[in-house]
PDB file of N, CA and C in Angstrom:
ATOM      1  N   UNK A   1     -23.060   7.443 -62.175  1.00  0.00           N
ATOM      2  CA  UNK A   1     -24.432   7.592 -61.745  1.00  0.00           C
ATOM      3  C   UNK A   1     -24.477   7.417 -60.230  1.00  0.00           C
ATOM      4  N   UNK A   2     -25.313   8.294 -59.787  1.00  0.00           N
ATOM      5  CA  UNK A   2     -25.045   8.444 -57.917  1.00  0.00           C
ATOM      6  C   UNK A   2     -26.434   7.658 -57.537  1.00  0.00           C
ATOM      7  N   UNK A   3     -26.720   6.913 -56.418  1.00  0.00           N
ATOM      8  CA  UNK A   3     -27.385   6.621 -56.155  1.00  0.00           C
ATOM      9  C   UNK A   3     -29.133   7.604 -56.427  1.00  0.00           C
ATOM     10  N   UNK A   4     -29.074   8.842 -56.072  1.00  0.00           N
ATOM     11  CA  UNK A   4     -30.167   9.824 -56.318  1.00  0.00           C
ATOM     12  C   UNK A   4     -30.480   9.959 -57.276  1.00  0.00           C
ATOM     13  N   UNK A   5     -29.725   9.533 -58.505  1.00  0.00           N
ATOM     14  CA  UNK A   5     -29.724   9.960 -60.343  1.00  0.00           C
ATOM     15  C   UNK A   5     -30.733   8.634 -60.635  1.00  0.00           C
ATOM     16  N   UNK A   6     -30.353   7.423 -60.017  1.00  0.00           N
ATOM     17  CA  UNK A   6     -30.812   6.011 -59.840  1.00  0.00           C
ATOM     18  C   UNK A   6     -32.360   6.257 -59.431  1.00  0.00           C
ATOM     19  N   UNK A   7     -32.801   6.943 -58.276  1.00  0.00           N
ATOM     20  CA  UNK A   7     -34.008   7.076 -57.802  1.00  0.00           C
ATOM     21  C   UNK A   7     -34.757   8.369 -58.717  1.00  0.00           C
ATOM     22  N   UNK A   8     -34.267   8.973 -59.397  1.00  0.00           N
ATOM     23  CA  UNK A   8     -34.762   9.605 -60.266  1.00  0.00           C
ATOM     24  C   UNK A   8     -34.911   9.040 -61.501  1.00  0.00           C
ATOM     25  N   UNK A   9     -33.959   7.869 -62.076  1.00  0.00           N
ATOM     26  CA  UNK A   9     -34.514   7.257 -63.350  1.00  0.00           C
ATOM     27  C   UNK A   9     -35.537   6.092 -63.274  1.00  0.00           C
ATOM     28  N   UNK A  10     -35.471   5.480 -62.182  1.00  0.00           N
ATOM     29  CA  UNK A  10     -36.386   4.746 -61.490  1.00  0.00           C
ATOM     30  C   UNK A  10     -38.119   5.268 -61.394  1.00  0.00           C
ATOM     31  N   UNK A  11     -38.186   6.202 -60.533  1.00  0.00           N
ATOM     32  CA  UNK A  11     -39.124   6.971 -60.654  1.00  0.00           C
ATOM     33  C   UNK A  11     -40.080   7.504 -61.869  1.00  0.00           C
ATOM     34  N   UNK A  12     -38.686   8.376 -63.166  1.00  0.00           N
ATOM     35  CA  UNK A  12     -39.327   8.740 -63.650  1.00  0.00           C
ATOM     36  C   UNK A  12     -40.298   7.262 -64.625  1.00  0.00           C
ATOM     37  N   UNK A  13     -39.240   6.173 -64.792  1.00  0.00           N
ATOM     38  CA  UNK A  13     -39.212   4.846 -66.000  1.00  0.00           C
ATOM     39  C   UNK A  13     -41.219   4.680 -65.134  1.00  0.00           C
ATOM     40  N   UNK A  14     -41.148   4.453 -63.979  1.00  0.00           N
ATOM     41  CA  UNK A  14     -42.619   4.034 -63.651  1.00  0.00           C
ATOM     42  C   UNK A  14     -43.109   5.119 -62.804  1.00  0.00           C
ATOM     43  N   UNK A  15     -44.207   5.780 -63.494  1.00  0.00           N
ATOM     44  CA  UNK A  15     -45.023   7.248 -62.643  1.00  0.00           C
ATOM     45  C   UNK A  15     -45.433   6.658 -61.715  1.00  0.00           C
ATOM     46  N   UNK A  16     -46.119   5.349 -61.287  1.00  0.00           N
ATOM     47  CA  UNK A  16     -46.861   5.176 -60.371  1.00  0.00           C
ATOM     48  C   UNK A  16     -46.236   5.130 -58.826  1.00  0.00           C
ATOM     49  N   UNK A  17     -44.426   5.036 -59.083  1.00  0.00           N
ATOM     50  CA  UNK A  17     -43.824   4.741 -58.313  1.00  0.00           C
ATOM     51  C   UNK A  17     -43.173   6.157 -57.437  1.00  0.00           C
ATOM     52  N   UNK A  18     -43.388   6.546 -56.057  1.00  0.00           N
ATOM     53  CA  UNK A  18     -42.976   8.281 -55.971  1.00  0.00           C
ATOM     54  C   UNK A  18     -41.419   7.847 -55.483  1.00  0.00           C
ATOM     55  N   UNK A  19     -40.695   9.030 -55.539  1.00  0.00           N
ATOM     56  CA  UNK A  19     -39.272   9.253 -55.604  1.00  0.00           C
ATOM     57  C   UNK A  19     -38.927   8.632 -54.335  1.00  0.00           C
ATOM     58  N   UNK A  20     -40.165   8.737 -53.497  1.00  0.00           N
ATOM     59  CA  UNK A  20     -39.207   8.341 -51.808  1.00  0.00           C
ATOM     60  C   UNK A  20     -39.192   6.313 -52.230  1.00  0.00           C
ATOM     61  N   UNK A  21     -40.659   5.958 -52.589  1.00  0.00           N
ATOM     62  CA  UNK A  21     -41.038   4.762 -52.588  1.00  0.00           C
ATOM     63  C   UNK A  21     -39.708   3.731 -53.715  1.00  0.00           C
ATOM     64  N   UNK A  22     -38.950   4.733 -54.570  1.00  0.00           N
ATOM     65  CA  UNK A  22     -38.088   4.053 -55.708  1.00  0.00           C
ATOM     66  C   UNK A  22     -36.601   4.360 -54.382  1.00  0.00           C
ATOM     67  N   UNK A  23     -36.556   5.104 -53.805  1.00  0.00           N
ATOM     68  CA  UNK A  23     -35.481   5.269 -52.493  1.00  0.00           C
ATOM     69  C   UNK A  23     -35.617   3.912 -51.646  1.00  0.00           C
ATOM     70  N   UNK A  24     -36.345   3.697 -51.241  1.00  0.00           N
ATOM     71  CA  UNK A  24     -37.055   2.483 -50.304  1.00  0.00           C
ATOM     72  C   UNK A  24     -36.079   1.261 -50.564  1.00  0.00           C
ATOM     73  N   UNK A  25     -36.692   1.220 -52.295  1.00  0.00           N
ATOM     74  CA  UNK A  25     -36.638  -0.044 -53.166  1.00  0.00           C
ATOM     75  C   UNK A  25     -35.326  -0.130 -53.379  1.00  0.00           C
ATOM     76  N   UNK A  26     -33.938   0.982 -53.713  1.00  0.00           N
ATOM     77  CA  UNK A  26     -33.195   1.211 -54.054  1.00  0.00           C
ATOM     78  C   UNK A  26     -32.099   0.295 -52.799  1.00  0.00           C
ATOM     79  N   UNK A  27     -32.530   1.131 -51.640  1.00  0.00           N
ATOM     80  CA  UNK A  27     -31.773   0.446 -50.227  1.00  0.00           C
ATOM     81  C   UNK A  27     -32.622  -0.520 -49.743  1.00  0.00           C
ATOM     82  N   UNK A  28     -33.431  -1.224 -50.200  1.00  0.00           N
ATOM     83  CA  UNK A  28     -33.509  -2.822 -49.607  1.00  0.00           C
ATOM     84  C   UNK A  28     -32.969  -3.425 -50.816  1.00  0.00           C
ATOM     85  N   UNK A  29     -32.485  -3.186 -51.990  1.00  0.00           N
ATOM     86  CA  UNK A  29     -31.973  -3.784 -52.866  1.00  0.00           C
ATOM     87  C   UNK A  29     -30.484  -3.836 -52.310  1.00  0.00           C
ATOM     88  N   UNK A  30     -29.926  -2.868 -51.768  1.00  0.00           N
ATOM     89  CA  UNK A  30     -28.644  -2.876 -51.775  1.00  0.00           C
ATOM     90  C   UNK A  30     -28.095  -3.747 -50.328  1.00  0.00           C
ATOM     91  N   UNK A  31     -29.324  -3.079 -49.465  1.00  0.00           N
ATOM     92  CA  UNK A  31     -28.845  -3.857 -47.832  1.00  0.00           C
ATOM     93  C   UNK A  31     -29.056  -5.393 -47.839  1.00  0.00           C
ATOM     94  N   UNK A  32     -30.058  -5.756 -49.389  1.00  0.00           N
ATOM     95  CA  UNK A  32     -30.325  -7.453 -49.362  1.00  0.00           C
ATOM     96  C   UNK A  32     -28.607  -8.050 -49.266  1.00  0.00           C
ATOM     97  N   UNK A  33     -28.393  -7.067 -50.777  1.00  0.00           N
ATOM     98  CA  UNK A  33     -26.837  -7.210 -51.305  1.00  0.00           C
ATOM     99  C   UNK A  33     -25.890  -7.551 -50.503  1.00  0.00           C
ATOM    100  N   UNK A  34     -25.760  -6.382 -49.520  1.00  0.00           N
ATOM    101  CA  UNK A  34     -24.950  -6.437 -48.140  1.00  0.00           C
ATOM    102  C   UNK A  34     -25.208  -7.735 -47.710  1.00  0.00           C
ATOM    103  N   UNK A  35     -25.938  -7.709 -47.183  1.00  0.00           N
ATOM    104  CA  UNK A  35     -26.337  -8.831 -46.462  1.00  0.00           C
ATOM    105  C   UNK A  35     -26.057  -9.862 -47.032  1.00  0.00           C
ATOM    106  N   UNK A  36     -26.180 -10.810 -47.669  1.00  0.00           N
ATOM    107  CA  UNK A  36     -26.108 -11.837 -48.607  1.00  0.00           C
ATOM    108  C   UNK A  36     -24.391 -11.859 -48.556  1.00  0.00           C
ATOM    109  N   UNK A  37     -23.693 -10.976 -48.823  1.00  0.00           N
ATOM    110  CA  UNK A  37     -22.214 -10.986 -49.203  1.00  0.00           C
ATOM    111  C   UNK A  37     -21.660 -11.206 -48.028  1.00  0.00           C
ATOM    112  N   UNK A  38     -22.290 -10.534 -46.654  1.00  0.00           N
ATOM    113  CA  UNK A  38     -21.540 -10.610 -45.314  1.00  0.00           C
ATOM    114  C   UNK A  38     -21.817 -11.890 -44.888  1.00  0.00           C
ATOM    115  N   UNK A  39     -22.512 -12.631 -45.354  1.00  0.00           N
ATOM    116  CA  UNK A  39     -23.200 -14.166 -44.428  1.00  0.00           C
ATOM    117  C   UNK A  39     -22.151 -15.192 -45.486  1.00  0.00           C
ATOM    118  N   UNK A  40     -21.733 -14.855 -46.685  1.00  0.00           N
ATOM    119  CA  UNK A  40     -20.814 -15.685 -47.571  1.00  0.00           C
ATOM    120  C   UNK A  40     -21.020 -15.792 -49.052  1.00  0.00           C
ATOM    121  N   UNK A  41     -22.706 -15.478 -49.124  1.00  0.00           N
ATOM    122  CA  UNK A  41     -23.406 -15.770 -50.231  1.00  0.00           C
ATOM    123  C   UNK A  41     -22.688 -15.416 -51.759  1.00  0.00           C
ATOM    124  N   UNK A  42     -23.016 -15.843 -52.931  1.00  0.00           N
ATOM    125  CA  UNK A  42     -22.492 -14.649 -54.189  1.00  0.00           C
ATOM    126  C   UNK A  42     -23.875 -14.226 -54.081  1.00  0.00           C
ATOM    127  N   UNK A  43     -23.468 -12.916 -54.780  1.00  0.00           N
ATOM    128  CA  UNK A  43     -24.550 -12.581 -55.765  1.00  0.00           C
ATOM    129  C   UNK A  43     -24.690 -12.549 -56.702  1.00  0.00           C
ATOM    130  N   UNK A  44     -25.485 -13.089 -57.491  1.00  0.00           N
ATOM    131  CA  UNK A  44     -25.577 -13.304 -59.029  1.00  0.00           C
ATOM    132  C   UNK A  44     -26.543 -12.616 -59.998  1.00  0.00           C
ATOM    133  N   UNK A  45     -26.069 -11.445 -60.692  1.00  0.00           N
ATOM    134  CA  UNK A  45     -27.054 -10.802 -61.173  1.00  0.00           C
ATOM    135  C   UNK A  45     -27.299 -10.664 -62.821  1.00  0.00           C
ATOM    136  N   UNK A  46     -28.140 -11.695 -63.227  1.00  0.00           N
ATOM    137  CA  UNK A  46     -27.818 -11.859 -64.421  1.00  0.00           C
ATOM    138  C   UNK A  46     -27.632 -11.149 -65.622  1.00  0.00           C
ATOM    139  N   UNK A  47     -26.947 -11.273 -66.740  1.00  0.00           N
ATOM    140  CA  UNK A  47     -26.482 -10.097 -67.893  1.00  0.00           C
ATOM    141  C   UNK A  47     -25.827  -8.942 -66.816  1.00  0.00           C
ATOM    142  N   UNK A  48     -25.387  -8.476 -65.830  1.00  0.00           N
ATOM    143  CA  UNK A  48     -24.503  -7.807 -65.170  1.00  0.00           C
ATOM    144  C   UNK A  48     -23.422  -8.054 -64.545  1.00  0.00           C
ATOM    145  N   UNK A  49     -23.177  -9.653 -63.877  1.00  0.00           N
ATOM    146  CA  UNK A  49     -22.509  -9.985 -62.956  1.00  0.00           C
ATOM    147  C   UNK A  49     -22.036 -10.648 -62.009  1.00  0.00           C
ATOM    148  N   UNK A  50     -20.727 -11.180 -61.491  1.00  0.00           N
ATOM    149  CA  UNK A  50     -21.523 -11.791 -59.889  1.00  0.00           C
ATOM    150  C   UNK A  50     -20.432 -11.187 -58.775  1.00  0.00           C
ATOM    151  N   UNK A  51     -21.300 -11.331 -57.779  1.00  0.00           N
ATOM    152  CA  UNK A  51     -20.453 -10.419 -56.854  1.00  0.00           C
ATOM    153  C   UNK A  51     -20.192 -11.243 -55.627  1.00  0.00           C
ATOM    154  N   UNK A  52     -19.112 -11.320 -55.094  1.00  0.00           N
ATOM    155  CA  UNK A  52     -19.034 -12.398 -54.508  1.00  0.00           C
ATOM    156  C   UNK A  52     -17.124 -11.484 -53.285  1.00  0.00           C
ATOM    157  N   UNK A  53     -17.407 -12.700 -52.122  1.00  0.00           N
ATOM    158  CA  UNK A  53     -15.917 -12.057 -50.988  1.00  0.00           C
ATOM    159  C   UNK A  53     -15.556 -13.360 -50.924  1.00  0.00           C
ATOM    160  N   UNK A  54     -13.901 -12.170 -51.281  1.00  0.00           N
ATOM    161  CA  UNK A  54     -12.601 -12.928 -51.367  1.00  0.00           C
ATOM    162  C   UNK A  54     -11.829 -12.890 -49.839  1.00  0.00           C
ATOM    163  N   UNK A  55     -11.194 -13.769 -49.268  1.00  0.00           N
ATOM    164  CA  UNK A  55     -10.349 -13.374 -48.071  1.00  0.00           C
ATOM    165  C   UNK A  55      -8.888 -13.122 -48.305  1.00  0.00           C
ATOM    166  N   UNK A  56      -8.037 -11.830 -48.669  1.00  0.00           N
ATOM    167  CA  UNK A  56      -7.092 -11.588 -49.113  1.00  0.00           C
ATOM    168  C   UNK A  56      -6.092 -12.059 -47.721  1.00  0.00           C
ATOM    169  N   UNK A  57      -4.790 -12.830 -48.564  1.00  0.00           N
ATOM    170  CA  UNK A  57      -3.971 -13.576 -47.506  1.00  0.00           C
ATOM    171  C   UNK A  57      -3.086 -12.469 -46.734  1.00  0.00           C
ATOM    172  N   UNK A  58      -2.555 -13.134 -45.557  1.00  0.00           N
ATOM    173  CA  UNK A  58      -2.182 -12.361 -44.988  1.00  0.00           C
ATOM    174  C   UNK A  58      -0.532 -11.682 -45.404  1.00  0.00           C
ATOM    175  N   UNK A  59      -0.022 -10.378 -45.706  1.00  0.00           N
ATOM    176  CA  UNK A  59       0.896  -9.755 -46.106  1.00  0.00           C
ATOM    177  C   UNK A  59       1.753  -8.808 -45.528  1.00  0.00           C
ATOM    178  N   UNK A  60       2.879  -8.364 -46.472  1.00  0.00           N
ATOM    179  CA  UNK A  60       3.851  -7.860 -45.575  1.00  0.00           C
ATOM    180  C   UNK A  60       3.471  -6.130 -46.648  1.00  0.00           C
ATOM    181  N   UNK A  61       3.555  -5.161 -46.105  1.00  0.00           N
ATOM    182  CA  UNK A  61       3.249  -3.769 -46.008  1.00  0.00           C
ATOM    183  C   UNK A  61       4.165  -3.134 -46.389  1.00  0.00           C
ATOM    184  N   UNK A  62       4.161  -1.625 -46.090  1.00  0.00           N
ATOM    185  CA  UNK A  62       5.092  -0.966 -45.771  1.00  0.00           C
ATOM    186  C   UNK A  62       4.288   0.462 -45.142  1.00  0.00           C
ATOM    187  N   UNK A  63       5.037   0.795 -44.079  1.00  0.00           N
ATOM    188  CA  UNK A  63       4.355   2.343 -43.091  1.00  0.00           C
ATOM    189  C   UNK A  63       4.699   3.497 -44.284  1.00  0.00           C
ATOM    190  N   UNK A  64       4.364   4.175 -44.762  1.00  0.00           N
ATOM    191  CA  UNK A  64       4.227   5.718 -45.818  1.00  0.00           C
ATOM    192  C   UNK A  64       5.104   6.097 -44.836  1.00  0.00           C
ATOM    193  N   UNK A  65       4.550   6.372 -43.605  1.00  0.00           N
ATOM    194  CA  UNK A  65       5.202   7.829 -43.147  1.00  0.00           C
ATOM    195  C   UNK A  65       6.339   7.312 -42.283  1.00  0.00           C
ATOM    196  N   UNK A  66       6.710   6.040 -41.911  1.00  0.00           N
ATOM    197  CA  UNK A  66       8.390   5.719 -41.089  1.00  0.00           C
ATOM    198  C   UNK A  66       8.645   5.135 -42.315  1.00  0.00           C
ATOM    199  N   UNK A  67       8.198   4.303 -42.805  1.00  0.00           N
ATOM    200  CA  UNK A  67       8.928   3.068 -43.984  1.00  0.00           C
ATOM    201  C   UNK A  67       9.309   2.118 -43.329  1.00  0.00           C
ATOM    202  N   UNK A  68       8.507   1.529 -42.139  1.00  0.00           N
ATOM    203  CA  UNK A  68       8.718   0.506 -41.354  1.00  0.00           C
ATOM    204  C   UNK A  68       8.076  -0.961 -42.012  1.00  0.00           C
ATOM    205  N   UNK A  69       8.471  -1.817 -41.977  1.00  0.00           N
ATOM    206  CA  UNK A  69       7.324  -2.625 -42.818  1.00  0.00           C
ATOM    207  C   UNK A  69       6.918  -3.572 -41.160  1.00  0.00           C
ATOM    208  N   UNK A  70       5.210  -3.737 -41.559  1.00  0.00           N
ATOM    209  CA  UNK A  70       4.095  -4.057 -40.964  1.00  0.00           C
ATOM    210  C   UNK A  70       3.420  -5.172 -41.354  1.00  0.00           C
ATOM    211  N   UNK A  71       3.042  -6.035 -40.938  1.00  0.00           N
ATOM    212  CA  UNK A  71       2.371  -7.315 -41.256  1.00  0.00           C
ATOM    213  C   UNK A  71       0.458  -7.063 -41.023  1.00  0.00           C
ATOM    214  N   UNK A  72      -0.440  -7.103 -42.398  1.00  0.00           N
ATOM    215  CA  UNK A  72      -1.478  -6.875 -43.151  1.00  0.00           C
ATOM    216  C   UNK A  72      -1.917  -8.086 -42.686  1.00  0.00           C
ATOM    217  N   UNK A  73      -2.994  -8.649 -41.128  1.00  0.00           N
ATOM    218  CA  UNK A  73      -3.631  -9.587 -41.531  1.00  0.00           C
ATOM    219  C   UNK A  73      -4.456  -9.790 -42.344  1.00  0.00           C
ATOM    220  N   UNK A  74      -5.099 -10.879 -42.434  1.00  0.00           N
ATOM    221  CA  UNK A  74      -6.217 -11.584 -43.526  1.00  0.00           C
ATOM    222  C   UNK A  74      -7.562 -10.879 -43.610  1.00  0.00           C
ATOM    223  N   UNK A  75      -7.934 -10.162 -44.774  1.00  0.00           N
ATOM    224  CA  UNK A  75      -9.483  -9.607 -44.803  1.00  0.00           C
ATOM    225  C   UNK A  75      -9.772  -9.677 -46.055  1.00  0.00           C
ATOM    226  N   UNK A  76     -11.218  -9.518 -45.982  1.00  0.00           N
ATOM    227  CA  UNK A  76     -12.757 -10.157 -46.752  1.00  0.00           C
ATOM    228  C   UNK A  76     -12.591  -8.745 -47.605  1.00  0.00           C
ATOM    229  N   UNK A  77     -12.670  -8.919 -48.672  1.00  0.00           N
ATOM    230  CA  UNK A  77     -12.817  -7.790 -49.610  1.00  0.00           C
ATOM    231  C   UNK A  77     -13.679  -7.997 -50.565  1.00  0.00           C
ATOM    232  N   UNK A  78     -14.629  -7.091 -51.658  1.00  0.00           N
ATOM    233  CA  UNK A  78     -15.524  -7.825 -52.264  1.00  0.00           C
ATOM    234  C   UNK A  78     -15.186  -7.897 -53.660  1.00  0.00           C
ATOM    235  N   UNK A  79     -15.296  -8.766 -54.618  1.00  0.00           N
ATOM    236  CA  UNK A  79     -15.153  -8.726 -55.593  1.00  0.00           C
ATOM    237  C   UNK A  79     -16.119  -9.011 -56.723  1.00  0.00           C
ATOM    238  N   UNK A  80     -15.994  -8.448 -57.899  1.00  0.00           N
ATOM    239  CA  UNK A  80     -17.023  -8.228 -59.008  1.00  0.00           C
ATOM    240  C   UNK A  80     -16.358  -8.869 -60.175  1.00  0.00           C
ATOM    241  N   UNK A  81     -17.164  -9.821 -61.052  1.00  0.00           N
ATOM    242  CA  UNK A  81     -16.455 -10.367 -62.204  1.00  0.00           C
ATOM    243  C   UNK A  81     -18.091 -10.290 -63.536  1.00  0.00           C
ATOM    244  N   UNK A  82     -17.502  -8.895 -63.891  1.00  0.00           N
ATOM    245  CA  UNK A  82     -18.376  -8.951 -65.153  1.00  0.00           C
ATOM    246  C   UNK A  82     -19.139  -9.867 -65.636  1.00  0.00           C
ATOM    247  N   UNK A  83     -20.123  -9.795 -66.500  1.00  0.00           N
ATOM    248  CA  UNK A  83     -20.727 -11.012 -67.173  1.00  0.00           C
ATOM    249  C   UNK A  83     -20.097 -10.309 -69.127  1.00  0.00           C
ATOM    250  N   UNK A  84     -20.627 -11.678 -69.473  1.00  0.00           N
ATOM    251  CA  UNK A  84     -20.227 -11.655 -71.031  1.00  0.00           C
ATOM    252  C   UNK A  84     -20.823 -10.532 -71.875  1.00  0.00           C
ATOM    253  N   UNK A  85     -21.834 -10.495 -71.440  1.00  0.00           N
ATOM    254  CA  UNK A  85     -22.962  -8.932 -71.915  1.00  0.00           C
ATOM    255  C   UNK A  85     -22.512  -8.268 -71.592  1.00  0.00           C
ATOM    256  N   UNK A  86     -22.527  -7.263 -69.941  1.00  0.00           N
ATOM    257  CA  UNK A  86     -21.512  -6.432 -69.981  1.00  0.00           C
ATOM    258  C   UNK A  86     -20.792  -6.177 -70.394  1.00  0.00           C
ATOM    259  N   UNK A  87     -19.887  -7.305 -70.346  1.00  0.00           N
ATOM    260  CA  UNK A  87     -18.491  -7.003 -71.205  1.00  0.00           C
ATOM    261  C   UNK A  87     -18.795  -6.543 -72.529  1.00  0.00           C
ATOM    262  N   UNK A  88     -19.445  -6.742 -73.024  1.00  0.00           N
ATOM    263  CA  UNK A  88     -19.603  -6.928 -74.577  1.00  0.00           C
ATOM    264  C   UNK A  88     -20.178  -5.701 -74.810  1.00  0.00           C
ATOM    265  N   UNK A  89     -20.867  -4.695 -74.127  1.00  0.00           N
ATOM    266  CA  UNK A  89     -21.888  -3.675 -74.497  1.00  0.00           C
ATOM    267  C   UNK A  89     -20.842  -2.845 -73.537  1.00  0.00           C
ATOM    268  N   UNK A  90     -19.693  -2.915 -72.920  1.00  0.00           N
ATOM    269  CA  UNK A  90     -18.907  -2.175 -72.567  1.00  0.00           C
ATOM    270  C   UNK A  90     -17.674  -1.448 -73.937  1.00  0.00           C
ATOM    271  N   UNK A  91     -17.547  -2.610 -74.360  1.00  0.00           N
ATOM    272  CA  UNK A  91     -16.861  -2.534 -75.384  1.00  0.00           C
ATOM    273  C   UNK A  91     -17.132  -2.275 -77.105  1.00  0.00           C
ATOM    274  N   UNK A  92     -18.372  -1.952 -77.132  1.00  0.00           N
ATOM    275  CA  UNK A  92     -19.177  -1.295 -78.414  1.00  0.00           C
ATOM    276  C   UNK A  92     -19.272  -0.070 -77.505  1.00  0.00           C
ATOM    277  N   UNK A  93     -19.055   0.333 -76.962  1.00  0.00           N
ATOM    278  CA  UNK A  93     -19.163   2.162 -76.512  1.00  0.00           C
ATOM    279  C   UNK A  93     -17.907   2.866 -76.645  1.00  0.00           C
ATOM    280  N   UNK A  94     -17.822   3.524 -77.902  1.00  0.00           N
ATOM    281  CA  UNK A  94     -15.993   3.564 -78.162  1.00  0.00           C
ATOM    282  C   UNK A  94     -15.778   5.446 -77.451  1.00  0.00           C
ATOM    283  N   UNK A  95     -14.684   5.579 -77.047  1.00  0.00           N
ATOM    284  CA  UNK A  95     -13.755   6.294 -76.357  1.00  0.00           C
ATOM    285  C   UNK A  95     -14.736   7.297 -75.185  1.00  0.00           C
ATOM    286  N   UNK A  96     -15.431   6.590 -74.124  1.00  0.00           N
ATOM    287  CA  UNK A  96     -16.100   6.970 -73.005  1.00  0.00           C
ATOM    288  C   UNK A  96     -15.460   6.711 -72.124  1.00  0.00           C
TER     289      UNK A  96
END
């Protein structure tokens, strides 16, 4: 589902709401998200999830195109850990 499919099921679920105004809602939902994750915060979204940054340690590489190996400092990556519902209504949906 693409973000636009989102502002179209949005839209259609409440008429009162127009396609730009469920757009609006869509990206202050997401830039809260951002935001919140870049300052340290989790996010916790209940029956979906929590979303939360990891600082991956620092590592040893390798270059593709010499095969030189390169040292990977330390970065913030984000990570997602299902909730029990999800999980659970992931797994009653058989071969999707």
């Amino acid at each position: 589902m693409t973000k636009g499919e989102l502002v179209q099921r949005l839209a259609r679920q409440f008429p009162g709401i127009r396609r730009e105004d469920a757009r609006i809602m869509i990206d202050l939902f997401l830039e809260s998200m951002k935001e919140g994750l870049a300052s340290g915060d989790t996010v916790e979204l209940r029956d979906f999830g929590v979303l939360r940054v990891r600082t991956r340690a620092t590592r040893k590489a390798r270059n593709p195109r010499t095969g030189t190996s390169v040292v990977v400092g330390p970065k913030k990556v984000p990570y997602f850990k299902q909730s029990r519902i999800l999980k659970a209504t992931l797994k009653s949906k058989p071969g999707e």
